[in-house]
C-alpha atoms as a PDB file:
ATOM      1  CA  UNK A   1      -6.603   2.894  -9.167  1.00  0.00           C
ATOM      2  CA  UNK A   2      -4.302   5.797 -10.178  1.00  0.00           C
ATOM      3  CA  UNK A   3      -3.237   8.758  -8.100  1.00  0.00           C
ATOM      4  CA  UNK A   4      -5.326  11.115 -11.055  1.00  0.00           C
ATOM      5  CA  UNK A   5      -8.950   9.002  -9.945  1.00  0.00           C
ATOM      6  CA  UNK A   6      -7.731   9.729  -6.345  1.00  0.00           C
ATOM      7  CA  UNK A   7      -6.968  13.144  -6.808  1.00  0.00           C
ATOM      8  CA  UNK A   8     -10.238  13.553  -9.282  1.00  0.00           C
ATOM      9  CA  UNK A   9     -12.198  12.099  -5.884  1.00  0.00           C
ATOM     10  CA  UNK A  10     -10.793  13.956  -3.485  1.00  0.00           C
ATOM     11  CA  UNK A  11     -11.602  17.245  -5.671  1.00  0.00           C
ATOM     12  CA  UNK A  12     -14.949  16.572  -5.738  1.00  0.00           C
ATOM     13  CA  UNK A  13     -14.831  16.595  -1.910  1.00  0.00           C
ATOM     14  CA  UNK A  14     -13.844  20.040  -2.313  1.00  0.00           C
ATOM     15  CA  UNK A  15      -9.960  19.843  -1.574  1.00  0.00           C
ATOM     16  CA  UNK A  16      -8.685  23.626  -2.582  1.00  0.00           C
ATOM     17  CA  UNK A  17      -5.248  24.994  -3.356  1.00  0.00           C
ATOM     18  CA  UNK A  18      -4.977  29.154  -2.918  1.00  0.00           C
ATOM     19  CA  UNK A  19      -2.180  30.970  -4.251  1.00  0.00           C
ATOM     20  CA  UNK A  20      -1.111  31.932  -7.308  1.00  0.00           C
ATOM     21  CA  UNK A  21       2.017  30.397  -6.905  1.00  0.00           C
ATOM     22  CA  UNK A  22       0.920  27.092  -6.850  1.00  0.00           C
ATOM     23  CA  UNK A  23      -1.568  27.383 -10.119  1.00  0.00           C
ATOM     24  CA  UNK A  24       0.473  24.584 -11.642  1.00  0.00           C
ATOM     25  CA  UNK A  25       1.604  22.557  -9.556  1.00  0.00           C
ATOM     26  CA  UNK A  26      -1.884  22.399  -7.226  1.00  0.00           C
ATOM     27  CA  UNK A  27      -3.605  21.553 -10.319  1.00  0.00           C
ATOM     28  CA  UNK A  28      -1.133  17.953  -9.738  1.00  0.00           C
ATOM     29  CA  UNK A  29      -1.758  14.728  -7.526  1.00  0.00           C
ATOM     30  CA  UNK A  30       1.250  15.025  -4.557  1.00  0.00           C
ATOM     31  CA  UNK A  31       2.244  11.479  -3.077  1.00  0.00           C
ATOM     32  CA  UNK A  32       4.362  12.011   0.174  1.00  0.00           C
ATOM     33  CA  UNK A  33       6.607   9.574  -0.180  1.00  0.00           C
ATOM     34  CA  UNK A  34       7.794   9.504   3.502  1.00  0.00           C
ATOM     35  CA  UNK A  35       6.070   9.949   6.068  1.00  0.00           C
ATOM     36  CA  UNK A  36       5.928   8.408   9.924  1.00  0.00           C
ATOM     37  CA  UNK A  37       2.388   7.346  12.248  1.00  0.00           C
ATOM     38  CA  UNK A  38       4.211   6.305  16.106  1.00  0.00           C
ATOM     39  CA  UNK A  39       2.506   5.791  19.188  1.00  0.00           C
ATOM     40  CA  UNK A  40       3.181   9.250  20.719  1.00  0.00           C
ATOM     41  CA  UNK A  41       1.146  10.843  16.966  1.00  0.00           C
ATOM     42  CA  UNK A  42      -1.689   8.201  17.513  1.00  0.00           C
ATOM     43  CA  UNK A  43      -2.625   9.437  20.911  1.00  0.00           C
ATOM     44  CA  UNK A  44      -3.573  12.748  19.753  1.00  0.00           C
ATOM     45  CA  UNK A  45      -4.112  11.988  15.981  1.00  0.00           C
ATOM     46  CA  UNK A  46      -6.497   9.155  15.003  1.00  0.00           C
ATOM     47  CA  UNK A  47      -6.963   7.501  11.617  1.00  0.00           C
ATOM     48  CA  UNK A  48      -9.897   9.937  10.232  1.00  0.00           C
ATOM     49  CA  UNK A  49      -7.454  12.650  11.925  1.00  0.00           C
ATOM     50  CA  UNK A  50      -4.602  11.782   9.523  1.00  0.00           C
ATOM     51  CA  UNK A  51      -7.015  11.583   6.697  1.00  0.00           C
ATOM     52  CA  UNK A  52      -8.342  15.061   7.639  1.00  0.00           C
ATOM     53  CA  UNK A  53      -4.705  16.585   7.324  1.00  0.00           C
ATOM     54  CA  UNK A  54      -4.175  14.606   4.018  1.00  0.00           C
ATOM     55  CA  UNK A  55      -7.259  16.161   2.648  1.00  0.00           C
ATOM     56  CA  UNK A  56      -6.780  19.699   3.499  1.00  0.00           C
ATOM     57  CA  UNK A  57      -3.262  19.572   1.950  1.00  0.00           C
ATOM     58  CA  UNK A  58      -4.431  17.435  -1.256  1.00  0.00           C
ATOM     59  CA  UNK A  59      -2.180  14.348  -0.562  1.00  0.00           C
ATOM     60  CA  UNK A  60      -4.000  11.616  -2.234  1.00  0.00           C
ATOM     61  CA  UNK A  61      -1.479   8.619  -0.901  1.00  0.00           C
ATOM     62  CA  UNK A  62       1.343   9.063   1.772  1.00  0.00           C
ATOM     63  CA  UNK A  63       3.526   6.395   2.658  1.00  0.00           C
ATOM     64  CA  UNK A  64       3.379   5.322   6.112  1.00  0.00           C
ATOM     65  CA  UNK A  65       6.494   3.609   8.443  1.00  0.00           C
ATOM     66  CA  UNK A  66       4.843   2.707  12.107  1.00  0.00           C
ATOM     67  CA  UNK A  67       6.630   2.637  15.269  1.00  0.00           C
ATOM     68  CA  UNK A  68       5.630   0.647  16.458  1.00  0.00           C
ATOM     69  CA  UNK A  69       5.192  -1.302  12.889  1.00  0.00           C
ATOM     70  CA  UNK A  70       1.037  -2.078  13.953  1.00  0.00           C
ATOM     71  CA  UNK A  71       0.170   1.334  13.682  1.00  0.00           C
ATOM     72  CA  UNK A  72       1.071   1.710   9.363  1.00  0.00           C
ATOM     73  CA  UNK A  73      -0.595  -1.796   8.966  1.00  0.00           C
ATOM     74  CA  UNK A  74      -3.707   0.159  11.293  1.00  0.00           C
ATOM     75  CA  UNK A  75      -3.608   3.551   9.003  1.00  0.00           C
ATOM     76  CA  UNK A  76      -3.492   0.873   6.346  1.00  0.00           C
ATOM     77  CA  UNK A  77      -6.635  -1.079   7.020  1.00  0.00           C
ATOM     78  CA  UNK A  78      -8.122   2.472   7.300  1.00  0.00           C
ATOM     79  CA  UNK A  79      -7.628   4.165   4.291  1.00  0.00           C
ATOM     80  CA  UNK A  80      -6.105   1.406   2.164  1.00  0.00           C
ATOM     81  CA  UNK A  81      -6.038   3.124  -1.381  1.00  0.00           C
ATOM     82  CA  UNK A  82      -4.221   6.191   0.278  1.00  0.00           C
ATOM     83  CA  UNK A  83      -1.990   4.902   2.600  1.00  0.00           C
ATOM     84  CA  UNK A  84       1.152   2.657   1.144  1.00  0.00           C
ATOM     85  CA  UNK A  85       2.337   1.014   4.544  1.00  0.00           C
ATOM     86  CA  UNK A  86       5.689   0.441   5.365  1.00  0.00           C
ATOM     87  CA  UNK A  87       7.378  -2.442   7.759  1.00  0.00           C
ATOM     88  CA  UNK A  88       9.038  -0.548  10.445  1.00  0.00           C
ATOM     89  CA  UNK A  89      12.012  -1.706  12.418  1.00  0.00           C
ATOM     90  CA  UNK A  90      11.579   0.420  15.459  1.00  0.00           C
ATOM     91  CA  UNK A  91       9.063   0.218  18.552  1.00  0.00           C
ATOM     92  CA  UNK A  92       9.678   3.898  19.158  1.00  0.00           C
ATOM     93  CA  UNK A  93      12.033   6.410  18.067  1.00  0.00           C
ATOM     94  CA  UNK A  94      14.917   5.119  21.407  1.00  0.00           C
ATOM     95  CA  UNK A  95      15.282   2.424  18.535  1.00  0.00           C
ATOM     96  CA  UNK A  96      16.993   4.774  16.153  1.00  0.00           C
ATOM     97  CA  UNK A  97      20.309   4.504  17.532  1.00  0.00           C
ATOM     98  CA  UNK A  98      20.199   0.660  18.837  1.00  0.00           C
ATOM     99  CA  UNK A  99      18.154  -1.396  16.142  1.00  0.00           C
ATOM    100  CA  UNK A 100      21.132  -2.035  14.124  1.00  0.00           C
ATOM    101  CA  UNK A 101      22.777  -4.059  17.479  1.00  0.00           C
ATOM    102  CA  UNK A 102      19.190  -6.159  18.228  1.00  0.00           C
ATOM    103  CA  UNK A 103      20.712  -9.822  16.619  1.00  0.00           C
ATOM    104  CA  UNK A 104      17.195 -10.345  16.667  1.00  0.00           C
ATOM    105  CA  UNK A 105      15.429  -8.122  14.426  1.00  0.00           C
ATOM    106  CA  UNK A 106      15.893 -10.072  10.926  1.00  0.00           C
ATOM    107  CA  UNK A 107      13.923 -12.826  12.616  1.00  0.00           C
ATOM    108  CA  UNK A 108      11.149 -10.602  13.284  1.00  0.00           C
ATOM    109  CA  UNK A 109      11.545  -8.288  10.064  1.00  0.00           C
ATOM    110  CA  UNK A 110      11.740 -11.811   8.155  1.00  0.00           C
ATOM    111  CA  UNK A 111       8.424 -13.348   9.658  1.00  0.00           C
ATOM    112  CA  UNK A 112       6.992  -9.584   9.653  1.00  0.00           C
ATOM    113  CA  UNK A 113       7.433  -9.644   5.594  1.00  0.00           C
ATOM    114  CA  UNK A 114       6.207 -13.027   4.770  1.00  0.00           C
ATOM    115  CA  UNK A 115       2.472 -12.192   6.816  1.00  0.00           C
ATOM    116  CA  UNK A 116       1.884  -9.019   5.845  1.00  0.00           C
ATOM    117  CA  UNK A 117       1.467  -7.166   2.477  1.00  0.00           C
ATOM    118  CA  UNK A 118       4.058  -4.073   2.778  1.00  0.00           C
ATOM    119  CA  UNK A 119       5.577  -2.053   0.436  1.00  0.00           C
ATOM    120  CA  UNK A 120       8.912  -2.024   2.128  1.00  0.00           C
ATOM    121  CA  UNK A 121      11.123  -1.827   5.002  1.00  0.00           C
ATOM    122  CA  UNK A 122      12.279   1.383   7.188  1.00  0.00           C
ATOM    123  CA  UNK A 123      12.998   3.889   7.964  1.00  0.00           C
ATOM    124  CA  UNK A 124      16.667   2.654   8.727  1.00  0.00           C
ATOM    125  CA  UNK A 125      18.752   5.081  10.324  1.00  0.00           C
ATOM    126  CA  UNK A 126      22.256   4.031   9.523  1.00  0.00           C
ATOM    127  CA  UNK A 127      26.042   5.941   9.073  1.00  0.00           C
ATOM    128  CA  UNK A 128      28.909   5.454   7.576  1.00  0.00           C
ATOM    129  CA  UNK A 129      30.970   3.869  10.460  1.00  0.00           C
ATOM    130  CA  UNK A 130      28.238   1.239  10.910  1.00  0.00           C
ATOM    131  CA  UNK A 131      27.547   0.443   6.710  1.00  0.00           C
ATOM    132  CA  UNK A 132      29.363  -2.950   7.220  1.00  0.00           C
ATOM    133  CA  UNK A 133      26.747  -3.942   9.794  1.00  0.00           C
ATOM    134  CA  UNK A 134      25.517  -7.546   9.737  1.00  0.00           C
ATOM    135  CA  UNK A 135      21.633  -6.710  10.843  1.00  0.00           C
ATOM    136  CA  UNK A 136      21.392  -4.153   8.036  1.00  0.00           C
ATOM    137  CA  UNK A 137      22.774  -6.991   5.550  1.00  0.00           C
ATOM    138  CA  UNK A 138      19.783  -9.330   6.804  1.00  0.00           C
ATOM    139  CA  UNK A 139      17.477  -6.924   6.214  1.00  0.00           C
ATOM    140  CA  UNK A 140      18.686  -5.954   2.946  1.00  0.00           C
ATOM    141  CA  UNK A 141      18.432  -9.260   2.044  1.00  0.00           C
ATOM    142  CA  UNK A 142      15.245  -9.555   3.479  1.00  0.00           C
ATOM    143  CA  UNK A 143      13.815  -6.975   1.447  1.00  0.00           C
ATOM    144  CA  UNK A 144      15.455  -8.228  -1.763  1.00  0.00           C
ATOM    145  CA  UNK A 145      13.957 -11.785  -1.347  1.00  0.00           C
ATOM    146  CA  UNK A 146      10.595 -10.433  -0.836  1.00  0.00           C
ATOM    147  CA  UNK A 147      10.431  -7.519  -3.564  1.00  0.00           C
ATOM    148  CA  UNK A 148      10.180  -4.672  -0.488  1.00  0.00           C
ATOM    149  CA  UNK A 149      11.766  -1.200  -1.272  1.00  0.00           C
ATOM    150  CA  UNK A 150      14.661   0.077   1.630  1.00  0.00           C
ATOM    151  CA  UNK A 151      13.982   3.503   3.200  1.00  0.00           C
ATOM    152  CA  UNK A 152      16.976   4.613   4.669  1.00  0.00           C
ATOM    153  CA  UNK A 153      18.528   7.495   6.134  1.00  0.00           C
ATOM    154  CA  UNK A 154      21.771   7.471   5.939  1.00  0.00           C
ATOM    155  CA  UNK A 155      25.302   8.639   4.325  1.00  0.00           C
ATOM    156  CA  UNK A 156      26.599   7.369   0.888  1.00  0.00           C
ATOM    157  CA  UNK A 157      28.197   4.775   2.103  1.00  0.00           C
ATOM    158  CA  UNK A 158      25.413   3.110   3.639  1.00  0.00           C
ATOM    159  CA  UNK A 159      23.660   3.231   0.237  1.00  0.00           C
ATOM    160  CA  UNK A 160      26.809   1.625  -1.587  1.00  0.00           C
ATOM    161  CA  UNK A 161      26.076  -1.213   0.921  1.00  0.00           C
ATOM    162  CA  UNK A 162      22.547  -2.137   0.231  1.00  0.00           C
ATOM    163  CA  UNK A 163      23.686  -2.233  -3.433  1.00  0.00           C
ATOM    164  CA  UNK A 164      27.068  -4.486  -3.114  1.00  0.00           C
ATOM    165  CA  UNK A 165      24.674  -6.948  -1.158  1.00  0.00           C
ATOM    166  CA  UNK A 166      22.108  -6.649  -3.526  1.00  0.00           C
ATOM    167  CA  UNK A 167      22.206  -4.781  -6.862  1.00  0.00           C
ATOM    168  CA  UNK A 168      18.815  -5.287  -7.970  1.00  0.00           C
ATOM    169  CA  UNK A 169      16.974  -4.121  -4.109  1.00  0.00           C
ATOM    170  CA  UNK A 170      15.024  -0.872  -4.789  1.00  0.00           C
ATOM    171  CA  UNK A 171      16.161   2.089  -2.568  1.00  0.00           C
ATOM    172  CA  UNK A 172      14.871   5.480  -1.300  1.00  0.00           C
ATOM    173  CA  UNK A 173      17.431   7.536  -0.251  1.00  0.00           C
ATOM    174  CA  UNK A 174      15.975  10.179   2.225  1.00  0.00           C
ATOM    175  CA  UNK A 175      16.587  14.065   2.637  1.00  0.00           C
ATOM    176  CA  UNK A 176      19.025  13.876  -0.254  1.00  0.00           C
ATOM    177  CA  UNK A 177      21.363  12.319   1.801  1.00  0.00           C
ATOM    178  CA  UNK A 178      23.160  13.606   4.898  1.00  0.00           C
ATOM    179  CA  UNK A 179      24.848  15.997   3.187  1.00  0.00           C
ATOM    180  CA  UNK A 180      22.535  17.322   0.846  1.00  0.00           C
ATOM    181  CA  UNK A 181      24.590  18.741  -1.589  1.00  0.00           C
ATOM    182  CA  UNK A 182      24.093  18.978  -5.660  1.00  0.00           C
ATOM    183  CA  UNK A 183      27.088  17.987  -7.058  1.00  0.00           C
ATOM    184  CA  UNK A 184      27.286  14.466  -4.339  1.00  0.00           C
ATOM    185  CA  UNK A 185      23.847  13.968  -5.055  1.00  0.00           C
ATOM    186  CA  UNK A 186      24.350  13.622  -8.520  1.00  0.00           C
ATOM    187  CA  UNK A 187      27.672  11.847  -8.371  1.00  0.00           C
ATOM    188  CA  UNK A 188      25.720   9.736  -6.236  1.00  0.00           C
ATOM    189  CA  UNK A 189      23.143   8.714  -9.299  1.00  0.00           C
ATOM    190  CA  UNK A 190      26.118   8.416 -11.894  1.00  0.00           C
ATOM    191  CA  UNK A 191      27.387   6.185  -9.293  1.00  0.00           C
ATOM    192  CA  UNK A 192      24.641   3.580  -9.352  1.00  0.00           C
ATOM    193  CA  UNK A 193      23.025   4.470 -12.722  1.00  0.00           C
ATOM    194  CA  UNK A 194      20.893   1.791 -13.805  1.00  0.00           C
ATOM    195  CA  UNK A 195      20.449   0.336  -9.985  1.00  0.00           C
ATOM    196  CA  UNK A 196      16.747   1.406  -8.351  1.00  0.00           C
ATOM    197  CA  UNK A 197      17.861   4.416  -6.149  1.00  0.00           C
ATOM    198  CA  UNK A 198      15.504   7.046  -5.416  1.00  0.00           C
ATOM    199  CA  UNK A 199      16.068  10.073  -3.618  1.00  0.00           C
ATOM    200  CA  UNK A 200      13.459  12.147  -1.395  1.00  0.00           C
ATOM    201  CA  UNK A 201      13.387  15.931  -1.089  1.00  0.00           C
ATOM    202  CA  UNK A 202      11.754  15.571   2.622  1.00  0.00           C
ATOM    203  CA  UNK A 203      13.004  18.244   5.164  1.00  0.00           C
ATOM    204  CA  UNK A 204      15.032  19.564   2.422  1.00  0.00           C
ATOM    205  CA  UNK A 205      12.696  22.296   1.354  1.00  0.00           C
ATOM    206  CA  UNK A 206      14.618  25.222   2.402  1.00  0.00           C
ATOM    207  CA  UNK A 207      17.766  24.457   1.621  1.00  0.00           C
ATOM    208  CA  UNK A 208      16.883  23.674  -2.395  1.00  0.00           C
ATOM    209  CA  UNK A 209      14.778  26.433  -2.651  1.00  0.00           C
ATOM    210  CA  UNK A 210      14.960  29.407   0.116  1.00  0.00           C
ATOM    211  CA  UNK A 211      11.769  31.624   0.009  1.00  0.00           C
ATOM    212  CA  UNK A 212      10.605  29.444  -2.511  1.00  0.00           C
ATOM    213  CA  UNK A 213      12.939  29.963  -4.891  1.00  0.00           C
ATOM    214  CA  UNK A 214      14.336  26.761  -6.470  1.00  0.00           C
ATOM    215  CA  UNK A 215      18.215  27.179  -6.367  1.00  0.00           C
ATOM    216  CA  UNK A 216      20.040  26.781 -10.241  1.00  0.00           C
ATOM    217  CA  UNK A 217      22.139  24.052  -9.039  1.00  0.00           C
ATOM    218  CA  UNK A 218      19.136  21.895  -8.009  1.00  0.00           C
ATOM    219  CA  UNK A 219      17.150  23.093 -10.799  1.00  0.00           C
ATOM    220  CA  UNK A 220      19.915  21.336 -12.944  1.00  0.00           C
ATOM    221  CA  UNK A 221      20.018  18.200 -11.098  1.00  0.00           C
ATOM    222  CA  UNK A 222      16.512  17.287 -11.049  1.00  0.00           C
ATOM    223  CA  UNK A 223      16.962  17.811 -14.812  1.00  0.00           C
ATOM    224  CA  UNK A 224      19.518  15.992 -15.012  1.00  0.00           C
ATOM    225  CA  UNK A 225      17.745  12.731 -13.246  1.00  0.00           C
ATOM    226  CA  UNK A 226      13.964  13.495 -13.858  1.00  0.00           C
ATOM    227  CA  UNK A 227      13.168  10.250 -12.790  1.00  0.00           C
ATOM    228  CA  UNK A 228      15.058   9.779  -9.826  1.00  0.00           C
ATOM    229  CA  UNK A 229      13.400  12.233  -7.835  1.00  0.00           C
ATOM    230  CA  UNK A 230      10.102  12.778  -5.425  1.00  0.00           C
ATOM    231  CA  UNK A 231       9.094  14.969  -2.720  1.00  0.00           C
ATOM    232  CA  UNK A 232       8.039  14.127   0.796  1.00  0.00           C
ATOM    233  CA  UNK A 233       6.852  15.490   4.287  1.00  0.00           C
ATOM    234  CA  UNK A 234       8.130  13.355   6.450  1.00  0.00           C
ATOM    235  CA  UNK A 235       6.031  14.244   9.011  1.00  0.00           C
ATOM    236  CA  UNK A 236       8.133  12.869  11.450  1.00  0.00           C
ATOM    237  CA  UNK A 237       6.319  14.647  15.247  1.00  0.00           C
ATOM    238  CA  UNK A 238       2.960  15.554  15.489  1.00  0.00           C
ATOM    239  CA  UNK A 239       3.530  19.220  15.021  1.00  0.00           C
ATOM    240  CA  UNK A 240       4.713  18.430  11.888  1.00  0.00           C
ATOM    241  CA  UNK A 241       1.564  16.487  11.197  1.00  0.00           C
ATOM    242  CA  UNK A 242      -0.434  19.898  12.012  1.00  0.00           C
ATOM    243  CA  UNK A 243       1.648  21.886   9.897  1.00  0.00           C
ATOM    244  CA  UNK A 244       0.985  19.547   6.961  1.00  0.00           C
ATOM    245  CA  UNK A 245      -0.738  21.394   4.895  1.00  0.00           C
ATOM    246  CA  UNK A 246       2.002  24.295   4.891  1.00  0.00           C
ATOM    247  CA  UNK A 247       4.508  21.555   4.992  1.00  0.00           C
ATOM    248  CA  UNK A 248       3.394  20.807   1.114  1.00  0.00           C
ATOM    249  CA  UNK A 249       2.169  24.031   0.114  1.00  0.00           C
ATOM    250  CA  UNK A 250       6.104  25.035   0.277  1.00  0.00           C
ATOM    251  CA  UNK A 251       6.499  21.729  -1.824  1.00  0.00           C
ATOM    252  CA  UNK A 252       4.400  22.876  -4.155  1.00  0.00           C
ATOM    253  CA  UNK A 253       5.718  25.995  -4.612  1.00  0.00           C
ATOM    254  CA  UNK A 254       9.133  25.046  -5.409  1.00  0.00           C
ATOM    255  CA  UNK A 255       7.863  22.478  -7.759  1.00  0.00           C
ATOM    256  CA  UNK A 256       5.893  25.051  -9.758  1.00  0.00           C
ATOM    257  CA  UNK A 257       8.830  26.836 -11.234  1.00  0.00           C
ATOM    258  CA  UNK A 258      10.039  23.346 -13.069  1.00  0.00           C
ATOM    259  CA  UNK A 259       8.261  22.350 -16.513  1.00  0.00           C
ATOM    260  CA  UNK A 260       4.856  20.590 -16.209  1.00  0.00           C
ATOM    261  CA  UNK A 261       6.137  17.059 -17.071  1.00  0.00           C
ATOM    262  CA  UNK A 262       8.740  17.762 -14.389  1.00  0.00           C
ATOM    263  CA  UNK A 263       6.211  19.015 -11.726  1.00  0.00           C
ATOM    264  CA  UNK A 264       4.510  15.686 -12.696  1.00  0.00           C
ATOM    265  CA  UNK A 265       7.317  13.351 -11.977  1.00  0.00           C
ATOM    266  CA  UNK A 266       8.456  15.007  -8.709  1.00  0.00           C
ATOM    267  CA  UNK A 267       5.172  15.317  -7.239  1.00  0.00           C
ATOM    268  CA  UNK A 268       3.644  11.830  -8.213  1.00  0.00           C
ATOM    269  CA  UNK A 269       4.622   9.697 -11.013  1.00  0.00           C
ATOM    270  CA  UNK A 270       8.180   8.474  -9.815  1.00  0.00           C
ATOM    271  CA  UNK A 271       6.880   7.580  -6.547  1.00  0.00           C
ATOM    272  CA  UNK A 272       4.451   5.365  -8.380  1.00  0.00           C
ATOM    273  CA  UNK A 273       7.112   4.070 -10.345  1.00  0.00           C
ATOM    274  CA  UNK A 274       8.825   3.036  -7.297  1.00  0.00           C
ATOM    275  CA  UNK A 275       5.456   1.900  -5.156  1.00  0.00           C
ATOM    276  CA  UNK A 276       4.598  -0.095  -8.552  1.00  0.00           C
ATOM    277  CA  UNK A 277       4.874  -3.409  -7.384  1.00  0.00           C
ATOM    278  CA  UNK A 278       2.773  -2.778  -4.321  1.00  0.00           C
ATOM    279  CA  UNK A 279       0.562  -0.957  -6.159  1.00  0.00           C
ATOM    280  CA  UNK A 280      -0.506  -3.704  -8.947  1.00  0.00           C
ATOM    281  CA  UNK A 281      -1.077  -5.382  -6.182  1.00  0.00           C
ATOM    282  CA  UNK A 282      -3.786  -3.424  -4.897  1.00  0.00           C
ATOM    283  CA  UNK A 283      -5.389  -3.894  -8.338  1.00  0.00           C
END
């Protein structure tokens, strides 16, 4: 099932854009690429909760890291043509800082990916100073073996890691990086051209396009790399969660001022490109 038969369903439920500044761009499926369901969101937002802010805002899949890693497998079971789950590494968000120290945690991660039927592994929260760690290297590894994507939030040389362990493991690259700049974003891609690096626009909104206004130098990039691209919530708090539906009207609007096939790509098709072995398997 495609995102267009989602988004053709969830139309028919009577899923509205307003504004005129999202004409073209509403008219498009939207995939959040990265979002978060924890324990603290799941005791005031349930399942049919999550679905309700998906509908409002005309998300027709998000993708869905758990802390603790139950609760994307729950969302899952759910909703599972709209909700691509992710394997995540932390219990709660105190893991952030300390999962990259837990010796154990490629066993689990390892045993984790061979049960279940994820689409990948994170979000990893990783810097420069710890790239060389040898838990991240399991669980790039881990990943690799069993055809699972790598969020991760980190700097550059975190992502230059993942690859020297294992050119051929598909990454998504969140926030544009820590330092969201053009010019390192793009030197980034010319970097590992040909490799399967992603890049997410999530929390980035106002900084690429202030008022709504996509800045020239962005503009250019996402030109540049059509297909490297896609936009995200990451709905990362459950305030977040209720602003949702603002949350990816801004998306929207920022995305409406590229060309049509680009508004595509950005808002849908790349992260199905990058989903696409899950997804067959959902088939």
């Amino acid at each position: 099932m495609t995102l267009r038969t989602l988004w053709t369903g969830a139309v028919t439920l009577g899923l509205l854009l307003s504004g005129s500044a999202l004409a073209d761009a509403g008219r498009m499926p939207l995939l959040d690429a990265h979002s978060h369901y924890t324990a603290v969101h799941a005791r005031e937002l349930g399942p049919t909760d999550i679905m309700a802010h998906l509908d409002a805002a005309g998300v027709s899949r998000v993708v869905i890291t758990g802390a603790p890693w139950q609760l994307a497998r729950d969302l899952h079971a759910h909703a599972p043509q709209r909700v691509i789950p992710l394997l995540g590494a932390y219990a709660s968000d105190a893991d952030k800082a300390t999962w990259m120290h837990d010796s154990q945690l490629p066993t689990r991660i390892a045993a984790l990916a061979t049960e279940g039927r994820w689409a990948g592994i994170g979000e990893l929260h990783l810097f420069a100073r710890d790239a060389g760690n040898g838990v991240y290297a399991e669980l790039v590894r881990i990943a690799h073996r069993h055809g699972l994507m790598l969020l991760i939030h980190g700097d550059e040389e975190v992502v230059d890691r993942a690859f020297e362990i294992a050119p051929d493991v598909r990454v998504l690259w969140a926030h544009l990086g820590t330092v969201p700049e053009p010019a390192r974003v793009a030197r980034m891609l010319e970097r590992h051209a040909g490799r399967a690096l992603w890049i997410d626009t999530s929390v980035r909104d106002d900084r690429i396009a202030p008022k709504g206004r996509l800045l020239p130098e962005w503009r250019e990039v996402f030109e540049a790399y059509p297909d490297r691209f896609v936009v995200a919530v990451d709905a990362f708090s459950t305030g977040r969660w209720h602003r949702y539906g603002e949350v990816t009207r801004q998306i929207r609007q920022w995305v409406g001022g590229l060309s049509p096939e680009l508004q595509e790509r950005l808002l849908w098709r790349n992260a199905e490109d990058l989903f696409a072995p899950w997804l067959r398997e959902q088939r």
